[in-house]
PDB file of N, CA and C in Angstrom:
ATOM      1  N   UNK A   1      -8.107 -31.267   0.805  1.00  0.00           N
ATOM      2  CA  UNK A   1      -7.790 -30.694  -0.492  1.00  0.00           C
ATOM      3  C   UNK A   1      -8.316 -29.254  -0.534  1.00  0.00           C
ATOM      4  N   UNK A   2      -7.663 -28.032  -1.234  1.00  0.00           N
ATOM      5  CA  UNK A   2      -8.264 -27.041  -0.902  1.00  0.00           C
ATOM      6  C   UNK A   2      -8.909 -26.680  -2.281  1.00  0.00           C
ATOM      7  N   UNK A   3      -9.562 -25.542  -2.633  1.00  0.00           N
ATOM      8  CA  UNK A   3     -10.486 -25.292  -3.246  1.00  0.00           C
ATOM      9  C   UNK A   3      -9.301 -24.599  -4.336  1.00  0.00           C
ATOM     10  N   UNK A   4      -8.547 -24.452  -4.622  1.00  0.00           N
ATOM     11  CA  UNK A   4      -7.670 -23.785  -5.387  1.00  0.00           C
ATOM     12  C   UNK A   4      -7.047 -25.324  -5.982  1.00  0.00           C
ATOM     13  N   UNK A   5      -7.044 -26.178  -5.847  1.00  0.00           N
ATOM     14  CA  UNK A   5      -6.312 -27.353  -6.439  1.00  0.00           C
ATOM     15  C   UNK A   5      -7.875 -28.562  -6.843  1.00  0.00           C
ATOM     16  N   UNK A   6      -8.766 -28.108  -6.210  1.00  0.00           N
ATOM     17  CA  UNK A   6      -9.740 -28.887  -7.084  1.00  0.00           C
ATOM     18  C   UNK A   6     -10.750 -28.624  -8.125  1.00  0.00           C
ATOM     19  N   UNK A   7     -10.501 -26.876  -8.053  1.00  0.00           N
ATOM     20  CA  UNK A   7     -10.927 -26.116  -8.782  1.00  0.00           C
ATOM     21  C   UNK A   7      -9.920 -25.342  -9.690  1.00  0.00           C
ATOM     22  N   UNK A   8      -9.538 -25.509 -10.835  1.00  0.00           N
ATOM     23  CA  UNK A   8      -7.986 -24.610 -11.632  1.00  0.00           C
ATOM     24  C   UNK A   8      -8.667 -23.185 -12.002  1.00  0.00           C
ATOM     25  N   UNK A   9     -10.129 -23.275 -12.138  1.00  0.00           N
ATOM     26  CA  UNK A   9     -10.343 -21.869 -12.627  1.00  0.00           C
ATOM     27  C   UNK A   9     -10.097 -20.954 -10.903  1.00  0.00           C
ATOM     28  N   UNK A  10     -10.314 -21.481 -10.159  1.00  0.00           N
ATOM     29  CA  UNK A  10     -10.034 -20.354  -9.001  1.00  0.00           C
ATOM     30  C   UNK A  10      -8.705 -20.659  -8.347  1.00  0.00           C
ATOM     31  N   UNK A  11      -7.782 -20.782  -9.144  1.00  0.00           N
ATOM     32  CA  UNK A  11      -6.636 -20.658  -8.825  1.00  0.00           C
ATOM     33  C   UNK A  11      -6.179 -19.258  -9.956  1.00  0.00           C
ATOM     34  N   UNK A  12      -6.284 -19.378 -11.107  1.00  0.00           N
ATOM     35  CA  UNK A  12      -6.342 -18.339 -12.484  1.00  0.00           C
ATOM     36  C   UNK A  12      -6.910 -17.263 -11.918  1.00  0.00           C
ATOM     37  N   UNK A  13      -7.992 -17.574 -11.214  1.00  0.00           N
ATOM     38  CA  UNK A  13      -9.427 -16.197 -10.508  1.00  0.00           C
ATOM     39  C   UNK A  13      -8.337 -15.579  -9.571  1.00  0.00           C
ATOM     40  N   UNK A  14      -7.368 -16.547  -8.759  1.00  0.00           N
ATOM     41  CA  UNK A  14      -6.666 -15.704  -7.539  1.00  0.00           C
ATOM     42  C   UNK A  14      -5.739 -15.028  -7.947  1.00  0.00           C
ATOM     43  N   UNK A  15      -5.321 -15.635  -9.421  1.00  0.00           N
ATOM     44  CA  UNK A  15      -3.807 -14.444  -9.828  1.00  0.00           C
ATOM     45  C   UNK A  15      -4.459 -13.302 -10.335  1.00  0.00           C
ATOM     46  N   UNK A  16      -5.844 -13.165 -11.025  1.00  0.00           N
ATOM     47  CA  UNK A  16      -6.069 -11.802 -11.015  1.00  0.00           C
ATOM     48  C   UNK A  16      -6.759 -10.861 -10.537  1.00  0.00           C
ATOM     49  N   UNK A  17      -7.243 -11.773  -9.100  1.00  0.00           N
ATOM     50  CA  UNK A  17      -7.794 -10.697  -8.060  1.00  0.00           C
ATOM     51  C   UNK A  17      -6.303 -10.296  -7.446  1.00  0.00           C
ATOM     52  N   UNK A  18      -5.180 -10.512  -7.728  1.00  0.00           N
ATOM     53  CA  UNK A  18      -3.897 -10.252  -6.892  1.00  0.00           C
ATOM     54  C   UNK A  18      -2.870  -9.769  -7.676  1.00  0.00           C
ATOM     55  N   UNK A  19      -2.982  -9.863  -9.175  1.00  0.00           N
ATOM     56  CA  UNK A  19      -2.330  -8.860 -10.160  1.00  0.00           C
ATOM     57  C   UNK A  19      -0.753  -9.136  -9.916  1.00  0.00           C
ATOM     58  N   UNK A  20      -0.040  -8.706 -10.355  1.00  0.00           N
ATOM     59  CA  UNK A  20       1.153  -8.991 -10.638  1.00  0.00           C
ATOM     60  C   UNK A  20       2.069  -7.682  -9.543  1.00  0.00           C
ATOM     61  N   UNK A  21       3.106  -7.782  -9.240  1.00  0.00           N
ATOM     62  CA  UNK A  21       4.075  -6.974  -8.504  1.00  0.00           C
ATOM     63  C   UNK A  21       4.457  -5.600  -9.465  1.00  0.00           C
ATOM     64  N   UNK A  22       4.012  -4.667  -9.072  1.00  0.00           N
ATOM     65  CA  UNK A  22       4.581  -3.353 -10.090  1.00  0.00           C
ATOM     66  C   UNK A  22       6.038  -3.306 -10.023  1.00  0.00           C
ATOM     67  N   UNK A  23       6.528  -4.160  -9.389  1.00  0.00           N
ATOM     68  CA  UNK A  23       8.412  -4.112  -9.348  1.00  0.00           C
ATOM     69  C   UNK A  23       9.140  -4.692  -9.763  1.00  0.00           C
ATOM     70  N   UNK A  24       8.589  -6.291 -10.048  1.00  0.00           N
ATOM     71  CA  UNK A  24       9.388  -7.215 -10.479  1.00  0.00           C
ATOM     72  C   UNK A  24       8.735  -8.175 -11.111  1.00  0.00           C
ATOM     73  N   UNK A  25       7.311  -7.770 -10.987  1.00  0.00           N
ATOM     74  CA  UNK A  25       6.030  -8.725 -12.027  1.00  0.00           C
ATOM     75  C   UNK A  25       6.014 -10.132 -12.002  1.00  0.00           C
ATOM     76  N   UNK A  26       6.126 -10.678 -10.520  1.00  0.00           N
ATOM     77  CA  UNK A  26       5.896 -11.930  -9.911  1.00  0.00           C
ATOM     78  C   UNK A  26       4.780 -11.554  -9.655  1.00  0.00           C
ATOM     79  N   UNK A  27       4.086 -12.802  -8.839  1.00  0.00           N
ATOM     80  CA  UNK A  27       2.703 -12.471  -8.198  1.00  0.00           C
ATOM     81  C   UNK A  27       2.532 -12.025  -7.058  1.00  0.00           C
ATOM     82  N   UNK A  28       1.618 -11.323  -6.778  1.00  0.00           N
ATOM     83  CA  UNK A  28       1.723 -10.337  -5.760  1.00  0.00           C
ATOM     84  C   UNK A  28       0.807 -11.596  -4.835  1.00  0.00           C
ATOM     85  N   UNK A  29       1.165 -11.288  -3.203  1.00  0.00           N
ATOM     86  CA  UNK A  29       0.869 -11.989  -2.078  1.00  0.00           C
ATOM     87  C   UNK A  29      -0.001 -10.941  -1.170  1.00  0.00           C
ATOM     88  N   UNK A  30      -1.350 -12.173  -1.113  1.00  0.00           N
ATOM     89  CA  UNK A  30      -2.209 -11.207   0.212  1.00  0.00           C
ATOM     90  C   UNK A  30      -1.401 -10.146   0.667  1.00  0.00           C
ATOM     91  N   UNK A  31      -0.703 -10.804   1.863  1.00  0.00           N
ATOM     92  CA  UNK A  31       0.204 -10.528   2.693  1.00  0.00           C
ATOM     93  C   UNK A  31       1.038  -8.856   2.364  1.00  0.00           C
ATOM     94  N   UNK A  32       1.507  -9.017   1.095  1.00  0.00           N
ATOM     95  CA  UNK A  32       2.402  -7.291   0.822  1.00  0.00           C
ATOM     96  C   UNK A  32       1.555  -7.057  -0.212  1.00  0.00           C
ATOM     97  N   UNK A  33       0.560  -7.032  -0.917  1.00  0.00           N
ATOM     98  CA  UNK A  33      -0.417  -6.887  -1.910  1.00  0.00           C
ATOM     99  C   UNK A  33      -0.084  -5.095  -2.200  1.00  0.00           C
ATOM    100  N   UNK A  34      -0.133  -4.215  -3.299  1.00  0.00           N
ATOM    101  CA  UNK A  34       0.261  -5.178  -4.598  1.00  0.00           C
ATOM    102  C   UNK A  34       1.271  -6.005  -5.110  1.00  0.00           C
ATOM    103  N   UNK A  35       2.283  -5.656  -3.795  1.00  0.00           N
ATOM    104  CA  UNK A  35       3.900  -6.143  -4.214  1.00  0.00           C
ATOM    105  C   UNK A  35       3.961  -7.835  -3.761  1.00  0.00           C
ATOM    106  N   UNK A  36       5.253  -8.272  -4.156  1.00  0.00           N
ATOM    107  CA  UNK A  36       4.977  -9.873  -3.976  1.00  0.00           C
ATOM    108  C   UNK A  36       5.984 -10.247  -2.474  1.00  0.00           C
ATOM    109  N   UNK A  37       6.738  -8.781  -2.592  1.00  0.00           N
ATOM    110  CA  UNK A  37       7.413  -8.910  -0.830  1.00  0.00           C
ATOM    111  C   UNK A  37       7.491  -8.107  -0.138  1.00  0.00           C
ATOM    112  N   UNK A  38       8.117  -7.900   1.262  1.00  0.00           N
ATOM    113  CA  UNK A  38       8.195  -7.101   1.577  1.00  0.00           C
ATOM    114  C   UNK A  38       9.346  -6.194   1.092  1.00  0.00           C
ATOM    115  N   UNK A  39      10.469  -6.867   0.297  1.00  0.00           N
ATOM    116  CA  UNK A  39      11.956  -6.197  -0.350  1.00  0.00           C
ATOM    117  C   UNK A  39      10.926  -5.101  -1.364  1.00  0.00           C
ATOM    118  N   UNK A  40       9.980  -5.820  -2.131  1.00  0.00           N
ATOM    119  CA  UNK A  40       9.597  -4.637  -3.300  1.00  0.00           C
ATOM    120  C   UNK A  40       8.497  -3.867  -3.067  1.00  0.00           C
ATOM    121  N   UNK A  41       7.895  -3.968  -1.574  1.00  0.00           N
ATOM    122  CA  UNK A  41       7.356  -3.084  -1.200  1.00  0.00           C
ATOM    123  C   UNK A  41       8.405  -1.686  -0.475  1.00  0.00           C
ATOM    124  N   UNK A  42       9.384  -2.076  -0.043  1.00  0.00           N
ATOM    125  CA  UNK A  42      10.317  -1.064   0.661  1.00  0.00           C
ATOM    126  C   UNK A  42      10.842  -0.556  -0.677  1.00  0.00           C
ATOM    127  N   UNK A  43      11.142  -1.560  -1.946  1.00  0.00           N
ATOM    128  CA  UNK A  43      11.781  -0.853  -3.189  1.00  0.00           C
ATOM    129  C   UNK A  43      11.043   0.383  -3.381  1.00  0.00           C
ATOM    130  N   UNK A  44       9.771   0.243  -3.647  1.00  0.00           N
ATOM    131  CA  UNK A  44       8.646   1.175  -3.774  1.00  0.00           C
ATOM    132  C   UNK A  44       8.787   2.553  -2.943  1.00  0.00           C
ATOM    133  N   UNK A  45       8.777   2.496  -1.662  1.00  0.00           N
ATOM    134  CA  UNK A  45       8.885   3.022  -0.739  1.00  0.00           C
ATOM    135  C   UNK A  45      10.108   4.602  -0.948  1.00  0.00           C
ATOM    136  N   UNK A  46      11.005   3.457  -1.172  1.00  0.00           N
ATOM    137  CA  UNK A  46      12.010   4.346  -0.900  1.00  0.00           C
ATOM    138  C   UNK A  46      11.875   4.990  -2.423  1.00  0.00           C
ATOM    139  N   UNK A  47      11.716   4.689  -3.344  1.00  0.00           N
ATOM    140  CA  UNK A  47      11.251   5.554  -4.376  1.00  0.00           C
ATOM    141  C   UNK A  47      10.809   6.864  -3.719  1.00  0.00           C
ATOM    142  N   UNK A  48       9.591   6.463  -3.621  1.00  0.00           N
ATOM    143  CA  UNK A  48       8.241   7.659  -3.334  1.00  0.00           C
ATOM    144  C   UNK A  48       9.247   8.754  -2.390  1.00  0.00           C
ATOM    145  N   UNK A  49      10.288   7.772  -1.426  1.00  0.00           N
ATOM    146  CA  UNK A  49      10.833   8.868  -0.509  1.00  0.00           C
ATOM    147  C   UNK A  49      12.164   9.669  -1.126  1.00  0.00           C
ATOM    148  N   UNK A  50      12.156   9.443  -2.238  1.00  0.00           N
ATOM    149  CA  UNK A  50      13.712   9.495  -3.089  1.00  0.00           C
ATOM    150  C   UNK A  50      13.417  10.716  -4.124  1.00  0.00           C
ATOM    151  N   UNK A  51      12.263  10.844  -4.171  1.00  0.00           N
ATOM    152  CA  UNK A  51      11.150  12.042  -5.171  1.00  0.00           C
ATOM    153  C   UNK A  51      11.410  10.976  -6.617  1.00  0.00           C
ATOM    154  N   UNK A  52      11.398   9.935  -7.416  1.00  0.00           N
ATOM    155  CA  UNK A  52      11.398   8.960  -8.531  1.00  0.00           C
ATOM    156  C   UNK A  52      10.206   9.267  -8.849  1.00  0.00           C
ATOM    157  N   UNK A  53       8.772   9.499  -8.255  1.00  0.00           N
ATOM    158  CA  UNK A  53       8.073   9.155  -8.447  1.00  0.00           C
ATOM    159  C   UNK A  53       7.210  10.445  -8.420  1.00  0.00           C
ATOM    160  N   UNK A  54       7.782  11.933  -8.059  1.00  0.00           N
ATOM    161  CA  UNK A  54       7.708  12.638  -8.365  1.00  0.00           C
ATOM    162  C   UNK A  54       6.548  13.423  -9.205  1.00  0.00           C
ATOM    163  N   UNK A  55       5.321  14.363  -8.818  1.00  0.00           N
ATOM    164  CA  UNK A  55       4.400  14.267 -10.443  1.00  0.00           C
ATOM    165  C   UNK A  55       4.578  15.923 -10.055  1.00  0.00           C
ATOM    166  N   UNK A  56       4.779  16.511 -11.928  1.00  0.00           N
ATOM    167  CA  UNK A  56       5.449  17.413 -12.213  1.00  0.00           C
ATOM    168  C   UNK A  56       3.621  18.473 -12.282  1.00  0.00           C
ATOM    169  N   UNK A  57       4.512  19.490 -11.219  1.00  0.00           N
ATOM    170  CA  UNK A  57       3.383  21.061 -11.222  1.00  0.00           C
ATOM    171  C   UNK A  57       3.624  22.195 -12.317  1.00  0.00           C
ATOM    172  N   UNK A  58       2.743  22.806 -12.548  1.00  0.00           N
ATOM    173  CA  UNK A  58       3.014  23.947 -13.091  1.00  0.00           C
ATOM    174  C   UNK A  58       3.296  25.288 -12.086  1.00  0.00           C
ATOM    175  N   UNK A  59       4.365  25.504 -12.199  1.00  0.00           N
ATOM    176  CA  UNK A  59       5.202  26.912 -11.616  1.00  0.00           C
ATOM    177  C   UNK A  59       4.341  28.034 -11.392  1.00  0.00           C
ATOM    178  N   UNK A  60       3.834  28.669 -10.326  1.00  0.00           N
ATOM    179  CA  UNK A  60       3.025  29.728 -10.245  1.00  0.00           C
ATOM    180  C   UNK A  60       3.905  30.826 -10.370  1.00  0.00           C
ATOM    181  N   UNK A  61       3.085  32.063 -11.208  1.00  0.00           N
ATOM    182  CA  UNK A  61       4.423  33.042 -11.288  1.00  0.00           C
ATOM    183  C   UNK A  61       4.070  33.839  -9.720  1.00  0.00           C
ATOM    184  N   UNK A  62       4.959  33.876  -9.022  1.00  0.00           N
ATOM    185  CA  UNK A  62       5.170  34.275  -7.717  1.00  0.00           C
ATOM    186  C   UNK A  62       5.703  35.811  -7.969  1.00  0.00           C
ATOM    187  N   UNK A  63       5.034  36.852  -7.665  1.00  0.00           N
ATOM    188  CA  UNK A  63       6.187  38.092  -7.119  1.00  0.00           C
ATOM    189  C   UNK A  63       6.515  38.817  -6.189  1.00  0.00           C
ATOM    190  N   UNK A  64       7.007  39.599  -6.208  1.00  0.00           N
ATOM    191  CA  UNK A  64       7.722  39.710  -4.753  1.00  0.00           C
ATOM    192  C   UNK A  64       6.650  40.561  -3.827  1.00  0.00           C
ATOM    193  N   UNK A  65       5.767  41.337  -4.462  1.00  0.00           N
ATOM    194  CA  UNK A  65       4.295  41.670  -3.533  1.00  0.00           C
ATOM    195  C   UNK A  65       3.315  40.331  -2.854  1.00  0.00           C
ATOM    196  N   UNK A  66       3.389  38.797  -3.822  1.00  0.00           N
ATOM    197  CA  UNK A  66       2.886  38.277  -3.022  1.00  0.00           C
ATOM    198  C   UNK A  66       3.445  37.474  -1.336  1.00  0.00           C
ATOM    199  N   UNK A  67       4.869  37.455  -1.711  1.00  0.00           N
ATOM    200  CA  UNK A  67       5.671  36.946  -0.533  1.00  0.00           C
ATOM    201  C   UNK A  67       4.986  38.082   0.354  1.00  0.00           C
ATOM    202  N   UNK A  68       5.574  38.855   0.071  1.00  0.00           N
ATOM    203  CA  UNK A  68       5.565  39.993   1.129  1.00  0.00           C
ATOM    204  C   UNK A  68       3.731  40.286   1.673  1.00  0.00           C
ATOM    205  N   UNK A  69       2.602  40.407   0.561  1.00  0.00           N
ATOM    206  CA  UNK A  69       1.308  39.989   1.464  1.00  0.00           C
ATOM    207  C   UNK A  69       0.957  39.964   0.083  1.00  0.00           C
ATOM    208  N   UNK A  70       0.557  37.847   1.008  1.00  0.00           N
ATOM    209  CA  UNK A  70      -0.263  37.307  -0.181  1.00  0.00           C
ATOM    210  C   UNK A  70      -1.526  37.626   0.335  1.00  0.00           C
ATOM    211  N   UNK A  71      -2.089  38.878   1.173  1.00  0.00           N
ATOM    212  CA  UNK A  71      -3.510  39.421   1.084  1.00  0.00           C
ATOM    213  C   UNK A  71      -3.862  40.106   0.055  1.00  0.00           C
ATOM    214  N   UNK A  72      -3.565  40.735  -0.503  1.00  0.00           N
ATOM    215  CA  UNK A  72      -3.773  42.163  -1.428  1.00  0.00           C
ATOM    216  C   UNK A  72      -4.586  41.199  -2.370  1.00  0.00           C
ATOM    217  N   UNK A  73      -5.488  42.011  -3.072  1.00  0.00           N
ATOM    218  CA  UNK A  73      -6.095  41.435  -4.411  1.00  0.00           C
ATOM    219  C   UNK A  73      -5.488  41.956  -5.785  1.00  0.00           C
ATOM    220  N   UNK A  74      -5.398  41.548  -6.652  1.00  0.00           N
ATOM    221  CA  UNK A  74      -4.852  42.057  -7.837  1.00  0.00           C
ATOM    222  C   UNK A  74      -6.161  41.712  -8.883  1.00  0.00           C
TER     223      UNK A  74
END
């Protein structure tokens, strides 16, 4: 018998040391942790590689003395 079926509180303890799937909010598995597969770990993935996930900069004002030498001091 394992310790997760004779004990219910450490079965409850394992869903939230393992949190839920940020993709599809099943339970996430050791195994692809945080995601619950490997499909919504690649979902993820290809996000991040797709720019979705994207975090927005502030625009430096660039001019055309610094292209040309970003040594000079101003």
């Amino acid at each position: 018998m394992s310790d997760s079926a004779s004990n219910p509180d450490k079965k409850s303890a394992d869903i939230v040391m393992l949190g839920r799937c940020p993709m599809c909010k099943k339970r996430a598995t050791l195994e692809y942790r945080p995601f619950c597969s490997k499909r919504c770990a690649d979902l993820d993935l290809a996000k991040w590689i797709g720019g979705s996930y994207a975090i927005p900069a502030e625009e430096a004002d660039i001019t055309e003395l610094d292209v040309m030498d970003p040594t000079l001091e101003r």
